[in-house]
PDB file of N, CA and C in Angstrom:
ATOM      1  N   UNK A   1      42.571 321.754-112.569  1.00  0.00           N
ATOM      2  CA  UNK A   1      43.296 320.636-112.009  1.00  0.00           C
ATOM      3  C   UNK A   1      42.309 319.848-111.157  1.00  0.00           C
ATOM      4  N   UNK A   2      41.880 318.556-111.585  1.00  0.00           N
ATOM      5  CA  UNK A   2      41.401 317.721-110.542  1.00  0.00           C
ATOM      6  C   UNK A   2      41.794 317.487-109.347  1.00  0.00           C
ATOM      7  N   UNK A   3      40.982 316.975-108.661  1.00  0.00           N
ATOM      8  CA  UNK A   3      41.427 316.914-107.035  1.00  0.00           C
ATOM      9  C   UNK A   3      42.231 315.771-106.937  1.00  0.00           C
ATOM     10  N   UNK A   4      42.369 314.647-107.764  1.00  0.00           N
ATOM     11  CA  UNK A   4      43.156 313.382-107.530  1.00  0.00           C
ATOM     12  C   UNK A   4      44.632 314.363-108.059  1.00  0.00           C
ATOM     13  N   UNK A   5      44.872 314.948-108.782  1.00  0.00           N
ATOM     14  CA  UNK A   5      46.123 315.803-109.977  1.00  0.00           C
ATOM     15  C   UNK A   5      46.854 316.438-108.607  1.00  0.00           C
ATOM     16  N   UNK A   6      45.799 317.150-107.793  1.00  0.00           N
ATOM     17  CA  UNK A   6      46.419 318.255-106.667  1.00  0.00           C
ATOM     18  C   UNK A   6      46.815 317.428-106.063  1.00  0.00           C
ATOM     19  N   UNK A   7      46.122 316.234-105.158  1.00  0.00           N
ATOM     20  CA  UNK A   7      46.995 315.278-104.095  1.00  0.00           C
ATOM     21  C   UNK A   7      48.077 315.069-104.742  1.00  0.00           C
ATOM     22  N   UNK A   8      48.281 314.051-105.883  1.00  0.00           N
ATOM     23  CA  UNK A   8      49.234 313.770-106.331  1.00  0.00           C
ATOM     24  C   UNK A   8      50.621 314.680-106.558  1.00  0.00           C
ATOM     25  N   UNK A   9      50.232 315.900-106.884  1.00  0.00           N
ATOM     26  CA  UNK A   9      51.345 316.968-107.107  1.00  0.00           C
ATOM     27  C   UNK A   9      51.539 316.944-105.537  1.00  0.00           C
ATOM     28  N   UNK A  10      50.753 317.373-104.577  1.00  0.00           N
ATOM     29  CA  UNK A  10      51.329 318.187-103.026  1.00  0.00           C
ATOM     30  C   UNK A  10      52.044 317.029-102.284  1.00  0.00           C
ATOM     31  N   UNK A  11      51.776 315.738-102.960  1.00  0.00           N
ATOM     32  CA  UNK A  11      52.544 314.305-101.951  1.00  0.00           C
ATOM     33  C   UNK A  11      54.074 314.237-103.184  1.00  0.00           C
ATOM     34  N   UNK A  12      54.179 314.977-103.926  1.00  0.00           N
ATOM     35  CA  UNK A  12      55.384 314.692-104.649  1.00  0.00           C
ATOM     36  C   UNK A  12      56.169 315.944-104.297  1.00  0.00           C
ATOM     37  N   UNK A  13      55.614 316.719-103.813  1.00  0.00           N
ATOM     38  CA  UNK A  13      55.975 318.519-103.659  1.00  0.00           C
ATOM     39  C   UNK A  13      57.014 318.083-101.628  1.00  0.00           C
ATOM     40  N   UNK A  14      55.559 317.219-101.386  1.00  0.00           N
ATOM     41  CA  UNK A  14      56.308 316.830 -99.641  1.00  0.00           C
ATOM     42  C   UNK A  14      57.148 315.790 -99.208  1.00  0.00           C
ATOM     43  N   UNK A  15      57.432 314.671-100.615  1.00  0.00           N
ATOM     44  CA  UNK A  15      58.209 313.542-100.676  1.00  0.00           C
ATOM     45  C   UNK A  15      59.702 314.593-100.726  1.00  0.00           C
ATOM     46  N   UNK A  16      59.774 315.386-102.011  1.00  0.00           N
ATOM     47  CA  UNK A  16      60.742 316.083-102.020  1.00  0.00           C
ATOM     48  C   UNK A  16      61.498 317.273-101.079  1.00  0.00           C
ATOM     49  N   UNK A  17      59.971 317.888-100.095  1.00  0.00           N
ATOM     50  CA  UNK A  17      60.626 318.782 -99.023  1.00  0.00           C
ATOM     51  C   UNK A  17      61.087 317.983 -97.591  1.00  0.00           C
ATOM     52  N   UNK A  18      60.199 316.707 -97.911  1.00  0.00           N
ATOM     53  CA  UNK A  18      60.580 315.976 -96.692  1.00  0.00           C
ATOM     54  C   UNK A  18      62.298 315.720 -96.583  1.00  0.00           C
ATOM     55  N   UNK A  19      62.915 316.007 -94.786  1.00  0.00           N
ATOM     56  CA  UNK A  19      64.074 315.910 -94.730  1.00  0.00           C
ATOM     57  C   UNK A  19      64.754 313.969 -94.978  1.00  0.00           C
ATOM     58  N   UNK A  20      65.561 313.990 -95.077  1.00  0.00           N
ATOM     59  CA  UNK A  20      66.183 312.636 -95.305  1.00  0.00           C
ATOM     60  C   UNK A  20      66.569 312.004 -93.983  1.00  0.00           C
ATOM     61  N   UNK A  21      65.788 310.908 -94.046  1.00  0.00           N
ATOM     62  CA  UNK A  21      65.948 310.326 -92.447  1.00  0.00           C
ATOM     63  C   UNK A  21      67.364 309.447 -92.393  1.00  0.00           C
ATOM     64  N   UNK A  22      67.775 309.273 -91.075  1.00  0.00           N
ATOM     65  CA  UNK A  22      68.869 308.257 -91.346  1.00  0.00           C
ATOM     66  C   UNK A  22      69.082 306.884 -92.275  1.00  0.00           C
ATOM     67  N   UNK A  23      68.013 306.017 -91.864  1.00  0.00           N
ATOM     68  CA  UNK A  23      67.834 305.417 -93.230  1.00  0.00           C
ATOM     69  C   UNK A  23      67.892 305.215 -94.726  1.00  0.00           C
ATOM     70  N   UNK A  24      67.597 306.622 -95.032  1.00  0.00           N
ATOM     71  CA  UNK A  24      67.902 307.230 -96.272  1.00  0.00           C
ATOM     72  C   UNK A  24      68.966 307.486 -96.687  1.00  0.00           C
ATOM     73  N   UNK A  25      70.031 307.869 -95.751  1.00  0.00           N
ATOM     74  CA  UNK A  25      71.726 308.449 -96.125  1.00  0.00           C
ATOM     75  C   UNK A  25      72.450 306.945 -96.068  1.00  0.00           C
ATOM     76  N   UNK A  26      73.377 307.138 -97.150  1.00  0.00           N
ATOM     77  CA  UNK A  26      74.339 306.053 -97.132  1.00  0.00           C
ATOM     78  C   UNK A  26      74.623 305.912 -96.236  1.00  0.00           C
ATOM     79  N   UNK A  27      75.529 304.769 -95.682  1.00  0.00           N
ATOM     80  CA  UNK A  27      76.510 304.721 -94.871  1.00  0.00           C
ATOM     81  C   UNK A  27      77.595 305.392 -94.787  1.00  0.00           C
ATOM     82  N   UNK A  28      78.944 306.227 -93.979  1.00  0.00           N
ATOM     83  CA  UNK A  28      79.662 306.896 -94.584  1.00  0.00           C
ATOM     84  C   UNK A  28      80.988 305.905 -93.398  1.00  0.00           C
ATOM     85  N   UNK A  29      81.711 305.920 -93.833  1.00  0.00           N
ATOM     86  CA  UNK A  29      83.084 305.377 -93.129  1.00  0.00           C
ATOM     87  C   UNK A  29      84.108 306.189 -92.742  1.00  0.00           C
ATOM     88  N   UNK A  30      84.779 306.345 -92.064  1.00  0.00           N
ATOM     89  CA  UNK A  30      85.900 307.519 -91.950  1.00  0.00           C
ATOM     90  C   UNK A  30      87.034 306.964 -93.100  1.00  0.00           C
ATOM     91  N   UNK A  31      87.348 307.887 -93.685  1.00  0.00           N
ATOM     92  CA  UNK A  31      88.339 308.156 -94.997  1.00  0.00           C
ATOM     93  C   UNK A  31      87.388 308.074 -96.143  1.00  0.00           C
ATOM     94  N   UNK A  32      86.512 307.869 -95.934  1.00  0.00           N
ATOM     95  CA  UNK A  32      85.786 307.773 -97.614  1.00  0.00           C
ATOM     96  C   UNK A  32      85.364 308.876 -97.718  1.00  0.00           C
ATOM     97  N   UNK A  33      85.975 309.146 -99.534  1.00  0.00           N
ATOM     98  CA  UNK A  33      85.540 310.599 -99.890  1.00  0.00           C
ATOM     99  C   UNK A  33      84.494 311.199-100.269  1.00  0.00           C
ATOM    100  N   UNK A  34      83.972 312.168 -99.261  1.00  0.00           N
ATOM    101  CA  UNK A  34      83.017 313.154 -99.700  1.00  0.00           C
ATOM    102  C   UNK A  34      82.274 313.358-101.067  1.00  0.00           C
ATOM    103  N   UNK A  35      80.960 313.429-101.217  1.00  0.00           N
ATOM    104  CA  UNK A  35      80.331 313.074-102.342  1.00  0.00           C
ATOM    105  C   UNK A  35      80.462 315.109-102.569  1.00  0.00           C
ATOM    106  N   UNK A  36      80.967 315.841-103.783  1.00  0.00           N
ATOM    107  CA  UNK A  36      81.563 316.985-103.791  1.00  0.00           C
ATOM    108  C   UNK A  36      80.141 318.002-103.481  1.00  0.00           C
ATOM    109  N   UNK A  37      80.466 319.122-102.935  1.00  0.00           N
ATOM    110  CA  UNK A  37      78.789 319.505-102.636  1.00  0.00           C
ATOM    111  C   UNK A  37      78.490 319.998-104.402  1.00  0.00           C
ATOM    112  N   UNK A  38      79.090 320.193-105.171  1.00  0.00           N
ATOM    113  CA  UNK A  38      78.812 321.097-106.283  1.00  0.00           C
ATOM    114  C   UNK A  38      78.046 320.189-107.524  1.00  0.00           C
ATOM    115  N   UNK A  39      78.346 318.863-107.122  1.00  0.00           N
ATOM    116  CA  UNK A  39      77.408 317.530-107.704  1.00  0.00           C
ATOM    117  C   UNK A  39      75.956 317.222-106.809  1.00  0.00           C
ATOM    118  N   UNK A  40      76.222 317.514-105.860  1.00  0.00           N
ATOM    119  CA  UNK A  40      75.240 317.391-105.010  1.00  0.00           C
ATOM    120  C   UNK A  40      74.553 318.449-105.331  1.00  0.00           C
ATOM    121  N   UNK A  41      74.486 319.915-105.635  1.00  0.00           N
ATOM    122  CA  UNK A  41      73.853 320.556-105.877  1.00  0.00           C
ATOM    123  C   UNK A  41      73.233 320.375-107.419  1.00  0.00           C
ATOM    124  N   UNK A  42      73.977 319.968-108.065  1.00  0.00           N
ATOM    125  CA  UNK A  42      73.815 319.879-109.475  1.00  0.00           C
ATOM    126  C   UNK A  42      72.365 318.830-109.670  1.00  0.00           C
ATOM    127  N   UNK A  43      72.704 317.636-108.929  1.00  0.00           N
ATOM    128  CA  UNK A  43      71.474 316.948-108.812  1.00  0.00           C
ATOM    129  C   UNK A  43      69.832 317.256-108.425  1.00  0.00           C
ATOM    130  N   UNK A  44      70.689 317.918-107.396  1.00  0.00           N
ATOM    131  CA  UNK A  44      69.320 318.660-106.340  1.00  0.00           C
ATOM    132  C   UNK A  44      68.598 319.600-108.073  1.00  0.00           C
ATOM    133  N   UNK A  45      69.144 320.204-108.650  1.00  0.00           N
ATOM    134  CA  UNK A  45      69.097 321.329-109.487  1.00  0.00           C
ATOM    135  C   UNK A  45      68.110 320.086-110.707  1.00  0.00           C
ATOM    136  N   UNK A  46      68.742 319.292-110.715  1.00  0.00           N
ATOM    137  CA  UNK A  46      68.169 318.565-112.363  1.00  0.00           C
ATOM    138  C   UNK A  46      66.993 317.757-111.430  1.00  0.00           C
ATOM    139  N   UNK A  47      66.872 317.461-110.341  1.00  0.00           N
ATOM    140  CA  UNK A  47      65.343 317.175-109.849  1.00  0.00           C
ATOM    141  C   UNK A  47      64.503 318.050-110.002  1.00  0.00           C
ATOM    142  N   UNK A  48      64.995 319.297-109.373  1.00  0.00           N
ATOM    143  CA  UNK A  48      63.807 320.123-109.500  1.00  0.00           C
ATOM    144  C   UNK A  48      63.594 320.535-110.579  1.00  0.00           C
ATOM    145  N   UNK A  49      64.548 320.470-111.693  1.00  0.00           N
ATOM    146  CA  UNK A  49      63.495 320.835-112.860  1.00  0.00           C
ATOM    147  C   UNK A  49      62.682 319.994-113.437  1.00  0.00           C
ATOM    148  N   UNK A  50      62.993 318.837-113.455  1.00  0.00           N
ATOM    149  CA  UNK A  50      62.176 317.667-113.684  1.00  0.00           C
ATOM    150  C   UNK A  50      60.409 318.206-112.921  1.00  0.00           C
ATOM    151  N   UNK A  51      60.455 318.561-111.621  1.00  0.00           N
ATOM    152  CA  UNK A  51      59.619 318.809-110.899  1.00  0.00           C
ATOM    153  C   UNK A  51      58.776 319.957-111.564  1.00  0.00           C
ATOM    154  N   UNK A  52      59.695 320.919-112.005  1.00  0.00           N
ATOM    155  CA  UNK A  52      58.981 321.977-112.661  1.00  0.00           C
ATOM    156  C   UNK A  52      58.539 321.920-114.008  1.00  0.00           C
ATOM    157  N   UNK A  53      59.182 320.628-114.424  1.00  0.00           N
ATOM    158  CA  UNK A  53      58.629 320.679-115.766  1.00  0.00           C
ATOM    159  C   UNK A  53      56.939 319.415-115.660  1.00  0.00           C
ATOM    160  N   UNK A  54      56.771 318.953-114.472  1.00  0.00           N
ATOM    161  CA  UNK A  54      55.899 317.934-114.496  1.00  0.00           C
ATOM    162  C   UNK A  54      54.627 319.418-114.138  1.00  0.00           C
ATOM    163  N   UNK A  55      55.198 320.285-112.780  1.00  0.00           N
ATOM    164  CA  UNK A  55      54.217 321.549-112.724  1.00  0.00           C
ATOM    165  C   UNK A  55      53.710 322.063-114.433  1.00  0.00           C
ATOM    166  N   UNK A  56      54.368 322.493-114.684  1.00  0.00           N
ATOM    167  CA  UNK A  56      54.099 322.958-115.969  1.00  0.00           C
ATOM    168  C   UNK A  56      53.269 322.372-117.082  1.00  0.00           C
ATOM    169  N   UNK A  57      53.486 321.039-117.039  1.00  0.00           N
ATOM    170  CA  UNK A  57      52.048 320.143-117.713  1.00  0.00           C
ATOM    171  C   UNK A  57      51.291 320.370-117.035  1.00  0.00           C
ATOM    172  N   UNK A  58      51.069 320.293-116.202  1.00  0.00           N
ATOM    173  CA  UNK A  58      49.650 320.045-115.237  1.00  0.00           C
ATOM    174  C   UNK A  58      48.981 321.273-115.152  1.00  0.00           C
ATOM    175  N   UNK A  59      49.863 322.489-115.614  1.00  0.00           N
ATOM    176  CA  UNK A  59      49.298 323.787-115.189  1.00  0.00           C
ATOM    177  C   UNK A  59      48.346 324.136-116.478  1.00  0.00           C
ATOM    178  N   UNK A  60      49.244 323.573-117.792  1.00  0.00           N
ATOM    179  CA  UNK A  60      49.325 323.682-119.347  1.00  0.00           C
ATOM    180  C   UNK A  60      47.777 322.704-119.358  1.00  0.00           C
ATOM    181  N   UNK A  61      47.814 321.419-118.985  1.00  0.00           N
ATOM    182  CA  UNK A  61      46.821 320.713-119.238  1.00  0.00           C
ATOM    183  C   UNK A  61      45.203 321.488-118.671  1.00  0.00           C
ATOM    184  N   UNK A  62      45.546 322.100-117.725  1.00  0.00           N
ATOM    185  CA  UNK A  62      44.279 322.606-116.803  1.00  0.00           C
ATOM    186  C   UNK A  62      44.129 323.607-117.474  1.00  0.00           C
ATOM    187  N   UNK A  63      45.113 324.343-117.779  1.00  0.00           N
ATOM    188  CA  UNK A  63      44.341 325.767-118.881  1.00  0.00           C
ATOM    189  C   UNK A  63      43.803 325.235-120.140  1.00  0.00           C
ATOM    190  N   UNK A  64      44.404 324.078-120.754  1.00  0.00           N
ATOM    191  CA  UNK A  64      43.787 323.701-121.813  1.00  0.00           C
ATOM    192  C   UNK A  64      42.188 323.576-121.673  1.00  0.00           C
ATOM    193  N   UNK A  65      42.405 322.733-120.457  1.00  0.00           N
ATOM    194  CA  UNK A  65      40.871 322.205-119.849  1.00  0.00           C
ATOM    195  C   UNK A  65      39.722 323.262-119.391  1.00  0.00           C
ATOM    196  N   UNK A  66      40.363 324.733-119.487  1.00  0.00           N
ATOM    197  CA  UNK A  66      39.835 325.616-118.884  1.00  0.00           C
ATOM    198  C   UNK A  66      39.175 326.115-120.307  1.00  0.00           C
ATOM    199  N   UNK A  67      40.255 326.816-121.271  1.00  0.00           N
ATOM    200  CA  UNK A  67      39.967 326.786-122.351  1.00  0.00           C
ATOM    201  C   UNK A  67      38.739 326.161-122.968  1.00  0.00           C
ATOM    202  N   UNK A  68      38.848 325.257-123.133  1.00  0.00           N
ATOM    203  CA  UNK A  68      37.803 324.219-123.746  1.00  0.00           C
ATOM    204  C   UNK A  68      36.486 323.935-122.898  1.00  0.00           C
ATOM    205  N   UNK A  69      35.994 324.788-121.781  1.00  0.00           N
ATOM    206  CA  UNK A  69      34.927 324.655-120.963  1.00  0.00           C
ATOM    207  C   UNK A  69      34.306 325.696-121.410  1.00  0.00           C
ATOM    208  N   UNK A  70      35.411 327.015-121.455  1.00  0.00           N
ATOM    209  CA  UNK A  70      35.159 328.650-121.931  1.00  0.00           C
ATOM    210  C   UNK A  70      34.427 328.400-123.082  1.00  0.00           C
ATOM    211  N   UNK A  71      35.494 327.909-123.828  1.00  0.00           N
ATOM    212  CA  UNK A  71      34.577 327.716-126.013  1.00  0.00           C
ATOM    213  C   UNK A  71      33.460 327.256-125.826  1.00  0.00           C
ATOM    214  N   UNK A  72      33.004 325.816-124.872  1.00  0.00           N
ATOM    215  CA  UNK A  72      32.076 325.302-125.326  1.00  0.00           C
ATOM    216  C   UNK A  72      30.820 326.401-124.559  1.00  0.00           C
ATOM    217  N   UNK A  73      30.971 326.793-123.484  1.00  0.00           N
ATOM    218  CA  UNK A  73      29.835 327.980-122.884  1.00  0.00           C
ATOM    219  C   UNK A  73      29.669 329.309-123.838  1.00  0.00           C
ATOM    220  N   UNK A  74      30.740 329.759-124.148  1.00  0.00           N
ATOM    221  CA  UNK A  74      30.228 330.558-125.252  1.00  0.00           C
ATOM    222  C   UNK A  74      29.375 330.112-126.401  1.00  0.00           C
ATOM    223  N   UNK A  75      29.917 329.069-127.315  1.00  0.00           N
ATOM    224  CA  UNK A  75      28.941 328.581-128.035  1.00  0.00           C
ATOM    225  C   UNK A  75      27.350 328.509-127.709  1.00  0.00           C
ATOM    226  N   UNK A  76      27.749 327.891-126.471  1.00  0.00           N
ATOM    227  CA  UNK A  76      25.780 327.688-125.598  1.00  0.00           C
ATOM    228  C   UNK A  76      25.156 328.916-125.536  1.00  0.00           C
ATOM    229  N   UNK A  77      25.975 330.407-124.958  1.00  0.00           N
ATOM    230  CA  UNK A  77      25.455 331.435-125.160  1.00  0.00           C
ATOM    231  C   UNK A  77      25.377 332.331-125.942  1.00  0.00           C
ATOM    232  N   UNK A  78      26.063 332.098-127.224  1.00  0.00           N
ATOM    233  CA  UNK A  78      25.529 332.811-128.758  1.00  0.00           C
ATOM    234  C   UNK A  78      24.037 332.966-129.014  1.00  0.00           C
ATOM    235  N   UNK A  79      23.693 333.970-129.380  1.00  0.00           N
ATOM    236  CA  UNK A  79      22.389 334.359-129.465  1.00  0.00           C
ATOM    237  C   UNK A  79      21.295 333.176-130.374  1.00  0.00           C
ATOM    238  N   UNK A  80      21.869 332.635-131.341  1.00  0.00           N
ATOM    239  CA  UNK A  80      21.398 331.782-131.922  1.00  0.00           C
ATOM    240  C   UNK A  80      21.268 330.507-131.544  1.00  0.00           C
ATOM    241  N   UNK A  81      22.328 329.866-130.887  1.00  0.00           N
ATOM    242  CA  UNK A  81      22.135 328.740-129.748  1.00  0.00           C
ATOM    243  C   UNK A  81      21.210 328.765-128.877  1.00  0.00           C
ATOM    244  N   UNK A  82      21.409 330.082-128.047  1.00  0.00           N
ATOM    245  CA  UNK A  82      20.721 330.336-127.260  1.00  0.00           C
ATOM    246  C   UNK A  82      18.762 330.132-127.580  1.00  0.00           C
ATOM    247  N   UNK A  83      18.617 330.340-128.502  1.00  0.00           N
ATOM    248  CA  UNK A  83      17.304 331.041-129.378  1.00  0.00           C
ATOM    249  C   UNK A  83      16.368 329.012-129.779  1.00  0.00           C
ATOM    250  N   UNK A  84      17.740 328.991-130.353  1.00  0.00           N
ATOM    251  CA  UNK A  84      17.138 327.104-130.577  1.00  0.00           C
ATOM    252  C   UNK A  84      17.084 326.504-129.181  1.00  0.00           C
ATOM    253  N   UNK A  85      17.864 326.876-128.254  1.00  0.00           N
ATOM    254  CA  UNK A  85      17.853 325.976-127.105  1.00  0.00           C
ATOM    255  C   UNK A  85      16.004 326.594-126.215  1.00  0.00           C
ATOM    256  N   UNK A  86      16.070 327.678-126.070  1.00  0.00           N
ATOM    257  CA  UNK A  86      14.539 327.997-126.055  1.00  0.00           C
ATOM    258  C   UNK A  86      13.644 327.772-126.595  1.00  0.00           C
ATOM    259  N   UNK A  87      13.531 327.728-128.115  1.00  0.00           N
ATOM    260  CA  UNK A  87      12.629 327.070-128.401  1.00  0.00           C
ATOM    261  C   UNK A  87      12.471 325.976-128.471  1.00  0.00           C
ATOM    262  N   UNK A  88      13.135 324.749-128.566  1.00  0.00           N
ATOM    263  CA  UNK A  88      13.005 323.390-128.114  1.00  0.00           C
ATOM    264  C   UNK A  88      12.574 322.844-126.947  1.00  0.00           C
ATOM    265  N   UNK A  89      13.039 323.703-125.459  1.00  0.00           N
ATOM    266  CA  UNK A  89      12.601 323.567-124.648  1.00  0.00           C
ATOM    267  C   UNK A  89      11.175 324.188-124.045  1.00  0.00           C
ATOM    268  N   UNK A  90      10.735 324.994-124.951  1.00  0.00           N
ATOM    269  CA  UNK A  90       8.896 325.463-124.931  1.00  0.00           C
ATOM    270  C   UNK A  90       8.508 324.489-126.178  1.00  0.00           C
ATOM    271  N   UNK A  91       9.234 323.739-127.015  1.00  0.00           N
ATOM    272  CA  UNK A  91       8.018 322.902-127.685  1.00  0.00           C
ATOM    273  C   UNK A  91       8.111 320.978-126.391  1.00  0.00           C
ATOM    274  N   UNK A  92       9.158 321.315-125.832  1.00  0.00           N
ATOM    275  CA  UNK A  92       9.359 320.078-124.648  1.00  0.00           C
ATOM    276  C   UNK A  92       8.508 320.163-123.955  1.00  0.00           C
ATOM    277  N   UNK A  93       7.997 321.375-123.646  1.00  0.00           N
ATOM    278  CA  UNK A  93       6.708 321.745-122.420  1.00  0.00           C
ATOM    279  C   UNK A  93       5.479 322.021-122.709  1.00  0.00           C
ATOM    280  N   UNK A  94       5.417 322.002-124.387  1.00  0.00           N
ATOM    281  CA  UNK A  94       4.316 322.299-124.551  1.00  0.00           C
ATOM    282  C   UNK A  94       3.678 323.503-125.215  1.00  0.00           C
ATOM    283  N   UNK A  95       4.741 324.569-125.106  1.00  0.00           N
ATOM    284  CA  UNK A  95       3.820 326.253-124.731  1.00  0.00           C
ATOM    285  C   UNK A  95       4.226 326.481-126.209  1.00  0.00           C
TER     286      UNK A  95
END
């Protein structure tokens, strides 16, 4: 995970733990009915998976990225890679 990927995830991780300031809450009037808590939870519930499913790329993308650093270093250190990459670099120098 890049370092721009991590800010971005931990300011979306603290937008969401951050509490809701007055500003943020509707207005409420006396007699107006209660928004039900069991919708309210329901919401809370389909954000965060949204949230967990954006974690989950990012986790998926970085192992990919991890993956594909692994293959290409192994390749470099196969004995035969290895063998051409030495000798190219003693006919670069000379010896």
């Amino acid at each position: 995970m890049t370092v721009p990927d991590r800010e971005r995830l931990i300011a979306r991780i603290r937008q969401v733990r951050r509490p809701a300031t007055a500003s943020d809450r509707p207005e409420s009037h006396p007699g107006d009915p209660q928004p039900e808590p069991l919708q309210a939870l329901e919401a809370r519930v389909a954000e965060l998976e949204q949230l967990l499913e954006g974690l989950q790329d990012s986790v998926h993308r970085e192992s990919e990225r991890h993956a594909r650093l692994i293959a290409e270093l192994q390749t470099q250190v196969q004995p035969g890679a290895m063998g051409a990459a030495l000798a190219k670099a003693s006919r670069d120098r000379g010896f």
